[in-house]
PDB file of N, CA and C in Angstrom:
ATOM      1  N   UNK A   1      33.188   3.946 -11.203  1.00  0.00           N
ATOM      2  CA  UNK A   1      34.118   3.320 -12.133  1.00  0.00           C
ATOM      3  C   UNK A   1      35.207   2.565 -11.375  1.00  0.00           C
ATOM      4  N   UNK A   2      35.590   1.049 -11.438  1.00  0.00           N
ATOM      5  CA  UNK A   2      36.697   0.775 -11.312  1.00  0.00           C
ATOM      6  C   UNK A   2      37.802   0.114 -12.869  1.00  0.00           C
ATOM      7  N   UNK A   3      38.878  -0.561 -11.980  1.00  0.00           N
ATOM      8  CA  UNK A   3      39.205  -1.138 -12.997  1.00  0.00           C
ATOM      9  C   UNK A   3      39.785  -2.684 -12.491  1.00  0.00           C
ATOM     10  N   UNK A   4      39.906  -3.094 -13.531  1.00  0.00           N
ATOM     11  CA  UNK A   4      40.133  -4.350 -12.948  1.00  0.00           C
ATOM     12  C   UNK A   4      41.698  -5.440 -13.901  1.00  0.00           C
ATOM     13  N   UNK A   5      42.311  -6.024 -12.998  1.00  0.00           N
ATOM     14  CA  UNK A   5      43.511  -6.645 -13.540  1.00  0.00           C
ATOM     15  C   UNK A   5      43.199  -8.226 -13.404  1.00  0.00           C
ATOM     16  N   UNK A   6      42.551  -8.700 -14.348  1.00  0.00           N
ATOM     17  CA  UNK A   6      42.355 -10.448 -14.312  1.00  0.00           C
ATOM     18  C   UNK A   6      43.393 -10.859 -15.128  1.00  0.00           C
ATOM     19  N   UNK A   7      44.294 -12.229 -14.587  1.00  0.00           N
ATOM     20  CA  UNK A   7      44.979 -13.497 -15.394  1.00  0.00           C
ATOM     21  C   UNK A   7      43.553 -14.396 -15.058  1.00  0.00           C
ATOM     22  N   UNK A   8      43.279 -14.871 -16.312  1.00  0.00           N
ATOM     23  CA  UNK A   8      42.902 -16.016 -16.533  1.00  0.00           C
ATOM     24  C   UNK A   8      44.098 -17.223 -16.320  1.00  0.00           C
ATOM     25  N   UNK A   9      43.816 -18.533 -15.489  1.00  0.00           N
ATOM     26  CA  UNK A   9      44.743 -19.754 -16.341  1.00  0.00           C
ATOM     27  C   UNK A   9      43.510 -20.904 -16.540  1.00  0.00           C
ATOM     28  N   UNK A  10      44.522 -21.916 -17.028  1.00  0.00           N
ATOM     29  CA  UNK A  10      43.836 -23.116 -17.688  1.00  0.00           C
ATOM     30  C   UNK A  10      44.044 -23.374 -18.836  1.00  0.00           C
ATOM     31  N   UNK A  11      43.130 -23.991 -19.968  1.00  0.00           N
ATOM     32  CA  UNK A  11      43.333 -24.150 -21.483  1.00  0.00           C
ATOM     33  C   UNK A  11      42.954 -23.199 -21.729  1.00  0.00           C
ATOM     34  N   UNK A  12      43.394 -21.537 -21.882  1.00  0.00           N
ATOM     35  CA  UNK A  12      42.237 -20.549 -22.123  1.00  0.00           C
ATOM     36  C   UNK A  12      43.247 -19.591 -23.383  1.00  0.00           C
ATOM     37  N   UNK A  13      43.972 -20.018 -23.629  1.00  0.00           N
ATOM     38  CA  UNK A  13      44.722 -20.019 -25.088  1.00  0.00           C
ATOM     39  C   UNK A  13      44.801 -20.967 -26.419  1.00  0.00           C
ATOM     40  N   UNK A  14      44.261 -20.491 -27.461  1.00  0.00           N
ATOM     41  CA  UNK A  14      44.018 -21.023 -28.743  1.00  0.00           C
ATOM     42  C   UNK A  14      42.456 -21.636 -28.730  1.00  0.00           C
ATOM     43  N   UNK A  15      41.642 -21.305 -27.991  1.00  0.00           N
ATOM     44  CA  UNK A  15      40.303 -21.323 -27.879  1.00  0.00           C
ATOM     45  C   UNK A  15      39.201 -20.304 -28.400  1.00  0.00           C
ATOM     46  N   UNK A  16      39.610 -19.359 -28.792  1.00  0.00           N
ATOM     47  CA  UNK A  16      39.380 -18.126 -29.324  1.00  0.00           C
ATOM     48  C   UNK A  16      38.773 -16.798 -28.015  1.00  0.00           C
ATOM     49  N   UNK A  17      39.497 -17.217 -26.652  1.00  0.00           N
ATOM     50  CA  UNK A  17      39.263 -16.554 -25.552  1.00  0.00           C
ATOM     51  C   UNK A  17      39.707 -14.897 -25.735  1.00  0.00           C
ATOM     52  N   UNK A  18      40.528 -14.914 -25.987  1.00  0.00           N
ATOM     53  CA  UNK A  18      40.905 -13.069 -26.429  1.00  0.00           C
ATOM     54  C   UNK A  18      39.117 -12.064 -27.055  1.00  0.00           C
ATOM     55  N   UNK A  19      39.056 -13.487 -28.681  1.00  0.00           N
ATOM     56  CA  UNK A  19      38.046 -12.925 -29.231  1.00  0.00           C
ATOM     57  C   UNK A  19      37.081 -12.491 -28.630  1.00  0.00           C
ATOM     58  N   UNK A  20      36.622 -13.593 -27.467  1.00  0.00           N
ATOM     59  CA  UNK A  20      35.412 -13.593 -27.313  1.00  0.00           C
ATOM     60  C   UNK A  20      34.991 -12.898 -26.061  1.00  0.00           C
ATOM     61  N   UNK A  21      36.575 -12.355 -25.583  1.00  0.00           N
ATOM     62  CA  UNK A  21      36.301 -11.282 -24.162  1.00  0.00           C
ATOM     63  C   UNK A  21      36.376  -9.792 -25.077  1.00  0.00           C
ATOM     64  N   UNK A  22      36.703  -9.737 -26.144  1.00  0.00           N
ATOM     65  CA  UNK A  22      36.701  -8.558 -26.721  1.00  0.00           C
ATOM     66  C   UNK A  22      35.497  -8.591 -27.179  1.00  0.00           C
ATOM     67  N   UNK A  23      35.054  -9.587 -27.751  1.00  0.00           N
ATOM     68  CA  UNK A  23      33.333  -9.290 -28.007  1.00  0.00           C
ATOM     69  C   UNK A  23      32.831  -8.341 -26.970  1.00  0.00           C
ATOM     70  N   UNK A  24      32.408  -9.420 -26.034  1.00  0.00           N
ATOM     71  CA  UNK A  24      31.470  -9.326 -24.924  1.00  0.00           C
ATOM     72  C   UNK A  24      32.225  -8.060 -24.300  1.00  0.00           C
ATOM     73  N   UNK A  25      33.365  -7.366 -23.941  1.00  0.00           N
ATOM     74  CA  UNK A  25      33.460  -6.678 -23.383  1.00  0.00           C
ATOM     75  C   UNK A  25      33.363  -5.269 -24.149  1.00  0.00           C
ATOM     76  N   UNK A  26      32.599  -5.503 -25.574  1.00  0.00           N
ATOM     77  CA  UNK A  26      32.973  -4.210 -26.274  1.00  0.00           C
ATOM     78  C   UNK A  26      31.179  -4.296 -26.210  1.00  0.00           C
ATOM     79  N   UNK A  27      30.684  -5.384 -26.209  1.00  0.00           N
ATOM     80  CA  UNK A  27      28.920  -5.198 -25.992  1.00  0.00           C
ATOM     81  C   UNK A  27      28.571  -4.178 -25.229  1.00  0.00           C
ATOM     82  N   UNK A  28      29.435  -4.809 -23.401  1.00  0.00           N
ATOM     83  CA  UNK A  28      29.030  -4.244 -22.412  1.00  0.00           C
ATOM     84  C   UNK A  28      29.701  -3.350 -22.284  1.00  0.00           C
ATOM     85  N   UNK A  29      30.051  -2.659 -23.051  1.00  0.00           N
ATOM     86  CA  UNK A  29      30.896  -0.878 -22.686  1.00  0.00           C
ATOM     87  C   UNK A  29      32.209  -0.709 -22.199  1.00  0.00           C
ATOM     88  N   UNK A  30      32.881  -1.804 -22.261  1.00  0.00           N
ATOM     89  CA  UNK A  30      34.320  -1.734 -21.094  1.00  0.00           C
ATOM     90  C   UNK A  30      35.089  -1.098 -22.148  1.00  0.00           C
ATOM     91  N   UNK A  31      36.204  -0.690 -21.370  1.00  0.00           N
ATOM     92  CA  UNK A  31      37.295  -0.355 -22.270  1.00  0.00           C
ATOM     93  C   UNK A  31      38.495  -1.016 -21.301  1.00  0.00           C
ATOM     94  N   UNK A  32      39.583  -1.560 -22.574  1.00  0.00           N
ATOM     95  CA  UNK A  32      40.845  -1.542 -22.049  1.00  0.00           C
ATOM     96  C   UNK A  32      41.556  -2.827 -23.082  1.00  0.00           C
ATOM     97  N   UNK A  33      41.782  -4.142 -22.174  1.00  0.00           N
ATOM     98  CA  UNK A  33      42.527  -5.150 -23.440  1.00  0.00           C
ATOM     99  C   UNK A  33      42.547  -6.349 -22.973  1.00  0.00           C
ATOM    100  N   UNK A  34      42.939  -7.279 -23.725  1.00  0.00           N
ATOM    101  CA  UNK A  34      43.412  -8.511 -23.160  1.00  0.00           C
ATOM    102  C   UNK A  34      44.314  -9.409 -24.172  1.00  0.00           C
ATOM    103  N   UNK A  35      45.502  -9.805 -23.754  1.00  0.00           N
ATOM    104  CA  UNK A  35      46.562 -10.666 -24.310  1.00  0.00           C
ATOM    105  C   UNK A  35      47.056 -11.715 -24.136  1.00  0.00           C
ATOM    106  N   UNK A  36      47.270 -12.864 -24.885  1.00  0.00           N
ATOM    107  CA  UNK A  36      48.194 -14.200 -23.849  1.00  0.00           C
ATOM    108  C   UNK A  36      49.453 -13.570 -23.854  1.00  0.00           C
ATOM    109  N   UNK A  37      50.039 -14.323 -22.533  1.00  0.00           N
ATOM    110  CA  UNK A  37      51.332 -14.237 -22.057  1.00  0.00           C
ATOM    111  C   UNK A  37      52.040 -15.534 -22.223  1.00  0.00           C
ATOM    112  N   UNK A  38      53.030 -15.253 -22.456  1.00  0.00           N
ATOM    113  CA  UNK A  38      54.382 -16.497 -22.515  1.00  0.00           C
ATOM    114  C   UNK A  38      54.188 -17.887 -21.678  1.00  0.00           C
ATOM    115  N   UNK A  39      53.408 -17.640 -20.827  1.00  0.00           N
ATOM    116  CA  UNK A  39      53.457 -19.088 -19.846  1.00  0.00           C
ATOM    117  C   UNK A  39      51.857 -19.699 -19.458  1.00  0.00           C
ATOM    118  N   UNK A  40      51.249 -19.010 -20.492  1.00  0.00           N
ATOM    119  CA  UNK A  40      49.801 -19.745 -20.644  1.00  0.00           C
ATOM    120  C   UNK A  40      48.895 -18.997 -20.576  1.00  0.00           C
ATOM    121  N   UNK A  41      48.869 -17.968 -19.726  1.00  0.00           N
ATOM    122  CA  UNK A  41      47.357 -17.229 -19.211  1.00  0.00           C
ATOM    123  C   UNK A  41      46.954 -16.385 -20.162  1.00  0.00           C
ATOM    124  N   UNK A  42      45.694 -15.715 -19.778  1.00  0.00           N
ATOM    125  CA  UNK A  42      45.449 -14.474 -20.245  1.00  0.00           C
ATOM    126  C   UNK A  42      45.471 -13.440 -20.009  1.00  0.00           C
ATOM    127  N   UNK A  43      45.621 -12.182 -19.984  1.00  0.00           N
ATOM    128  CA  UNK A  43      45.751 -11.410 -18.576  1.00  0.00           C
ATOM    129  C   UNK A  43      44.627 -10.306 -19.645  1.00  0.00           C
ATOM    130  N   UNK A  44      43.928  -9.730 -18.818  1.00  0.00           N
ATOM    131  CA  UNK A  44      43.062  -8.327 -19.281  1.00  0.00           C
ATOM    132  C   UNK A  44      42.942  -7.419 -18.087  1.00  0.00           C
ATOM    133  N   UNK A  45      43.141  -6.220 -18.985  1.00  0.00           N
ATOM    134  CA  UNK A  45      42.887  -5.001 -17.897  1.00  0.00           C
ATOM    135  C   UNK A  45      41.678  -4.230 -18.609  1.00  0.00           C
ATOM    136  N   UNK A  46      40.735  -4.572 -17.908  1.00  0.00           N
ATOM    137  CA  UNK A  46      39.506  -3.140 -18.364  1.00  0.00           C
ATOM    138  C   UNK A  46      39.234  -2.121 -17.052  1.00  0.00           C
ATOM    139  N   UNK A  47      38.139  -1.124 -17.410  1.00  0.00           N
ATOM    140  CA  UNK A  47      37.427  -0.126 -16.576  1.00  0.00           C
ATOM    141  C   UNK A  47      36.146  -0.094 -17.150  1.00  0.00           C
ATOM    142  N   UNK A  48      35.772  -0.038 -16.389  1.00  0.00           N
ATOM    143  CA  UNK A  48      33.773   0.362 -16.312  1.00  0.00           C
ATOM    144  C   UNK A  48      33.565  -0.018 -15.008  1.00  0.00           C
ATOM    145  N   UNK A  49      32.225   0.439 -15.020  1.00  0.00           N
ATOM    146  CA  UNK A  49      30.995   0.172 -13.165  1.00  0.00           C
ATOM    147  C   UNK A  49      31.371  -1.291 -13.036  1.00  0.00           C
ATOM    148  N   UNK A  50      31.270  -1.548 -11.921  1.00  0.00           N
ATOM    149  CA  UNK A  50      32.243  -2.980 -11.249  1.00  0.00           C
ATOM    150  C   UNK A  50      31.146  -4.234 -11.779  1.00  0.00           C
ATOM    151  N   UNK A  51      29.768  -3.540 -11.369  1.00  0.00           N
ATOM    152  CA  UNK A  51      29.126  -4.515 -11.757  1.00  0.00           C
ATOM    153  C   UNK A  51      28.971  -4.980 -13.065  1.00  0.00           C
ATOM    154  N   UNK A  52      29.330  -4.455 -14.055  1.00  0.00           N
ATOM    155  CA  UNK A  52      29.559  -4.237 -15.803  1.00  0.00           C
ATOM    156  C   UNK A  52      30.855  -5.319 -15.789  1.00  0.00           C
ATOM    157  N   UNK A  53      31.809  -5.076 -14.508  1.00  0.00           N
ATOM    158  CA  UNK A  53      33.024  -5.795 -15.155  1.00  0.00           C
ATOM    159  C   UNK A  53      32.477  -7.299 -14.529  1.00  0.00           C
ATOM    160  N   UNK A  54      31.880  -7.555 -13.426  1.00  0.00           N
ATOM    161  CA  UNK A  54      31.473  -8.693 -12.995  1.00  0.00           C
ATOM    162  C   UNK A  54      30.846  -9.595 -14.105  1.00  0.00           C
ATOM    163  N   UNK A  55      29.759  -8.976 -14.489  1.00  0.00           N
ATOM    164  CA  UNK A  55      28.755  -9.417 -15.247  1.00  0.00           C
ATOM    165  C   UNK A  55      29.868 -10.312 -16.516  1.00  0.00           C
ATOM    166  N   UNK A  56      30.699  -9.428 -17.232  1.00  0.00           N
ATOM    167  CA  UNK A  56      32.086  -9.505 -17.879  1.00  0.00           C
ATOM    168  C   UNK A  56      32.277 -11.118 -17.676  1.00  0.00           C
ATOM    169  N   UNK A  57      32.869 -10.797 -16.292  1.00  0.00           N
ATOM    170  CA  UNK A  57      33.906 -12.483 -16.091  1.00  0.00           C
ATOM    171  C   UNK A  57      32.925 -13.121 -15.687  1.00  0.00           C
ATOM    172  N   UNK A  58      30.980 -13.094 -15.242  1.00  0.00           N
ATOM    173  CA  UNK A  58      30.019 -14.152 -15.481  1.00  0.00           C
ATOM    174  C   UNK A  58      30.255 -14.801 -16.591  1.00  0.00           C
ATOM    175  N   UNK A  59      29.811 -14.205 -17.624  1.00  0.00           N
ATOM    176  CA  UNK A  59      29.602 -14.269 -19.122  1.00  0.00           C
ATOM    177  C   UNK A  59      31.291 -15.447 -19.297  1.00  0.00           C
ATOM    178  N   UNK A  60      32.362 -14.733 -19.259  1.00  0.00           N
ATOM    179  CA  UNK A  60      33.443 -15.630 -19.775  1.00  0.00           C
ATOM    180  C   UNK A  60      33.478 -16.576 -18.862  1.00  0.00           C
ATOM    181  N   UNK A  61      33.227 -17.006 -17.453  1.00  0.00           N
ATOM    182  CA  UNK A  61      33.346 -18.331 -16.971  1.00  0.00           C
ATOM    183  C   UNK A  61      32.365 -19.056 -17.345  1.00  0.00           C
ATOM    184  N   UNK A  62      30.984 -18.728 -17.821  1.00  0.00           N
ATOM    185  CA  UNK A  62      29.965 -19.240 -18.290  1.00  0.00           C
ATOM    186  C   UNK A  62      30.365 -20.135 -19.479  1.00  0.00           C
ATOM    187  N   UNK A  63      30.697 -19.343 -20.724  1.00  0.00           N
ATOM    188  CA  UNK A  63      31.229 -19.754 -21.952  1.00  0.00           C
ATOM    189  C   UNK A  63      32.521 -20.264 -21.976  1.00  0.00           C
ATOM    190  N   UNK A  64      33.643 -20.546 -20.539  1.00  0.00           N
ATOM    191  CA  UNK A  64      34.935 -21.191 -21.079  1.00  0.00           C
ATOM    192  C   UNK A  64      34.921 -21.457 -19.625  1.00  0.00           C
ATOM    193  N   UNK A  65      34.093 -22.431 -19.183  1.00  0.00           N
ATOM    194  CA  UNK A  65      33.797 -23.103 -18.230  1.00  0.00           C
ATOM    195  C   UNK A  65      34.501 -24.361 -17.963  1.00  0.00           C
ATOM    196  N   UNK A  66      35.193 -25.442 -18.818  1.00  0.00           N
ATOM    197  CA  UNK A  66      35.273 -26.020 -19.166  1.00  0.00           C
ATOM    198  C   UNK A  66      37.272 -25.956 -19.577  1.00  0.00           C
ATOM    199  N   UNK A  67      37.484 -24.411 -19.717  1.00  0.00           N
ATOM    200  CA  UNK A  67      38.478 -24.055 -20.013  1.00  0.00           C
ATOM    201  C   UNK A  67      39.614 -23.225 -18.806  1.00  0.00           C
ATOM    202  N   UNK A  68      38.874 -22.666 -17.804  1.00  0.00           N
ATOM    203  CA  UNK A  68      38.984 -21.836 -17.197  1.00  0.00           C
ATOM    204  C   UNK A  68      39.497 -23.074 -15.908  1.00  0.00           C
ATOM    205  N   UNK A  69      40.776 -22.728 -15.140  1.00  0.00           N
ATOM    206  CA  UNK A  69      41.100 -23.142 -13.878  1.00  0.00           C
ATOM    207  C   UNK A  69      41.249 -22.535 -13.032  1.00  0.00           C
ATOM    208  N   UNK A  70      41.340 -21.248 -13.038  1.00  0.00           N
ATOM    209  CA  UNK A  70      41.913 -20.328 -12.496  1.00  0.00           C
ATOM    210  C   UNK A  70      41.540 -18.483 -12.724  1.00  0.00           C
ATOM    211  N   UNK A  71      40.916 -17.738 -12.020  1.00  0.00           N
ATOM    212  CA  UNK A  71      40.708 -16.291 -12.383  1.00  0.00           C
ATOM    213  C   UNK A  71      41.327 -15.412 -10.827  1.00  0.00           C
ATOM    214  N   UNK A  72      42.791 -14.658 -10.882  1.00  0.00           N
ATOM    215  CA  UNK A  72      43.253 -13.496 -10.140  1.00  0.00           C
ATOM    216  C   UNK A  72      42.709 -12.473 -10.385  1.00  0.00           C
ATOM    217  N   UNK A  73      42.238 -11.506  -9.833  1.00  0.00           N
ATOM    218  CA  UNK A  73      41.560 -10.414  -9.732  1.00  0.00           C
ATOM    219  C   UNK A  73      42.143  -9.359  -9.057  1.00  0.00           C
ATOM    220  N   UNK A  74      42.527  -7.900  -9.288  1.00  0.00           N
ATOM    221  CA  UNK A  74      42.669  -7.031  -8.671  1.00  0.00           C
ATOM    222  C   UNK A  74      42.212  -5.889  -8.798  1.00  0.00           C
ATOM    223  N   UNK A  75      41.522  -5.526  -8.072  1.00  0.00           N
ATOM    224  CA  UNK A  75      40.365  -4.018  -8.195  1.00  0.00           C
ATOM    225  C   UNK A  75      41.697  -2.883  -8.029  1.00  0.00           C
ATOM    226  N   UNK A  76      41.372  -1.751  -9.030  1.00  0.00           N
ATOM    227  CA  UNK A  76      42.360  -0.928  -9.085  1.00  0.00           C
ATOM    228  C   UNK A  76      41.709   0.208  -8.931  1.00  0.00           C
ATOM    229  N   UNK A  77      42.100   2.105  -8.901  1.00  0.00           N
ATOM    230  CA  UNK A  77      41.335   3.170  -9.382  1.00  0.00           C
ATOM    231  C   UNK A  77      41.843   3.223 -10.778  1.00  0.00           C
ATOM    232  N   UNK A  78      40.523   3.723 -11.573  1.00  0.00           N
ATOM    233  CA  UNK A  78      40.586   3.721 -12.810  1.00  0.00           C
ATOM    234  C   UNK A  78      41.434   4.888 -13.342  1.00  0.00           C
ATOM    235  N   UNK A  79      41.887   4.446 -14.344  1.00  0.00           N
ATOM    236  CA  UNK A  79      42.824   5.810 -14.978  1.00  0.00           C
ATOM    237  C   UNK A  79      42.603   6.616 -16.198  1.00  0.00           C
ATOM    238  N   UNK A  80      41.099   6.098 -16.702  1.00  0.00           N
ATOM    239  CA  UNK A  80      40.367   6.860 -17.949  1.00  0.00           C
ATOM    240  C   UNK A  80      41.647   6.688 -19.013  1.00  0.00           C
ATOM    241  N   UNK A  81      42.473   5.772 -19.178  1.00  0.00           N
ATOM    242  CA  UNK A  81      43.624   5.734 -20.055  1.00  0.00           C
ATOM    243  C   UNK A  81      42.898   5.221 -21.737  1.00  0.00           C
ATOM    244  N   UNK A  82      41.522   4.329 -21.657  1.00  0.00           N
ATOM    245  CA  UNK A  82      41.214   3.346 -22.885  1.00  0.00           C
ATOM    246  C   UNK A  82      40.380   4.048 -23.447  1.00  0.00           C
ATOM    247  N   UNK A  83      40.172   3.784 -24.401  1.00  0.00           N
ATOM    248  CA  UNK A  83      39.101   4.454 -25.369  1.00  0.00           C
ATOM    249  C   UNK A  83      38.602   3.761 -26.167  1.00  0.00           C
ATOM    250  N   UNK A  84      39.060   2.003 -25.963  1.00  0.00           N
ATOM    251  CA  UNK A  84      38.022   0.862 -26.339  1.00  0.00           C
ATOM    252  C   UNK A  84      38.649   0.219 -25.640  1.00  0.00           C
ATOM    253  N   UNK A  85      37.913  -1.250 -26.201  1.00  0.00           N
ATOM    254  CA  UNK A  85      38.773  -2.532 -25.993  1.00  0.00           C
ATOM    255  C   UNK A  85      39.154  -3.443 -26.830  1.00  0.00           C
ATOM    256  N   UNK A  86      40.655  -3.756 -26.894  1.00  0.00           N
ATOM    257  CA  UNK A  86      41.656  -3.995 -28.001  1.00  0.00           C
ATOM    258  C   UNK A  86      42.352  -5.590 -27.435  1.00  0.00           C
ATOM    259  N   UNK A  87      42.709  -6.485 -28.222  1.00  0.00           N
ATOM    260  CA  UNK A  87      43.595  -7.422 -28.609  1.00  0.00           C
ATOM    261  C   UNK A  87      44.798  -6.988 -28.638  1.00  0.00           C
ATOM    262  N   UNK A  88      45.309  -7.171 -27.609  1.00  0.00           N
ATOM    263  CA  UNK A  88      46.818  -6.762 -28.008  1.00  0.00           C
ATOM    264  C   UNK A  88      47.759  -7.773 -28.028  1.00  0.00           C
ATOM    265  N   UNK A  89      49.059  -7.853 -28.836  1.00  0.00           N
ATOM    266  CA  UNK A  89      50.407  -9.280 -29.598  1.00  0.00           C
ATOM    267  C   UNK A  89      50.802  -8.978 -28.689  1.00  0.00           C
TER     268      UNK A  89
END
């Protein structure tokens, strides 16, 4: 298990990017969240097997390819804190 701390930047707000990482990340088993922030990005924190979270940000650079300029990444130890994955204001 890890976990992982991605900002998205780029146009990746008002695209329906939140939705569609909560989709896909509730397909593939993750738990945790993702929100825009005040100055453009997106930021999400999930946990699951690394390769589960990879596969994850395949899938969203795949589909917001076009949208996406930018992905920070930081591998963390997981803290079993989520018990899904949520949209959070």
């Amino acid at each position: 298990m890890k976990r992982a701390h991605i900002f998205f930047s780029g146009y990746v707000q008002g695209v329906g990017f939140r939705y569609t990482a909560r989709a896909i990340a509730i397909e593939v088993h993750l738990k945790g969240w993702v929100k825009n922030l005040s100055d453009g990005r997106v930021e999400v924190v999930c946990e699951g097997d690394e390769d589960i979270i990879k596969s994850f940000l395949d899938e969203l650079k795949e589909r917001f390819s076009g949208y996406i300029d930018k992905i920070d990444i930081t591998w963390e130890k997981p803290t079993g804190e989520f018990v899904d994955f949520k949209i959070r204001f």
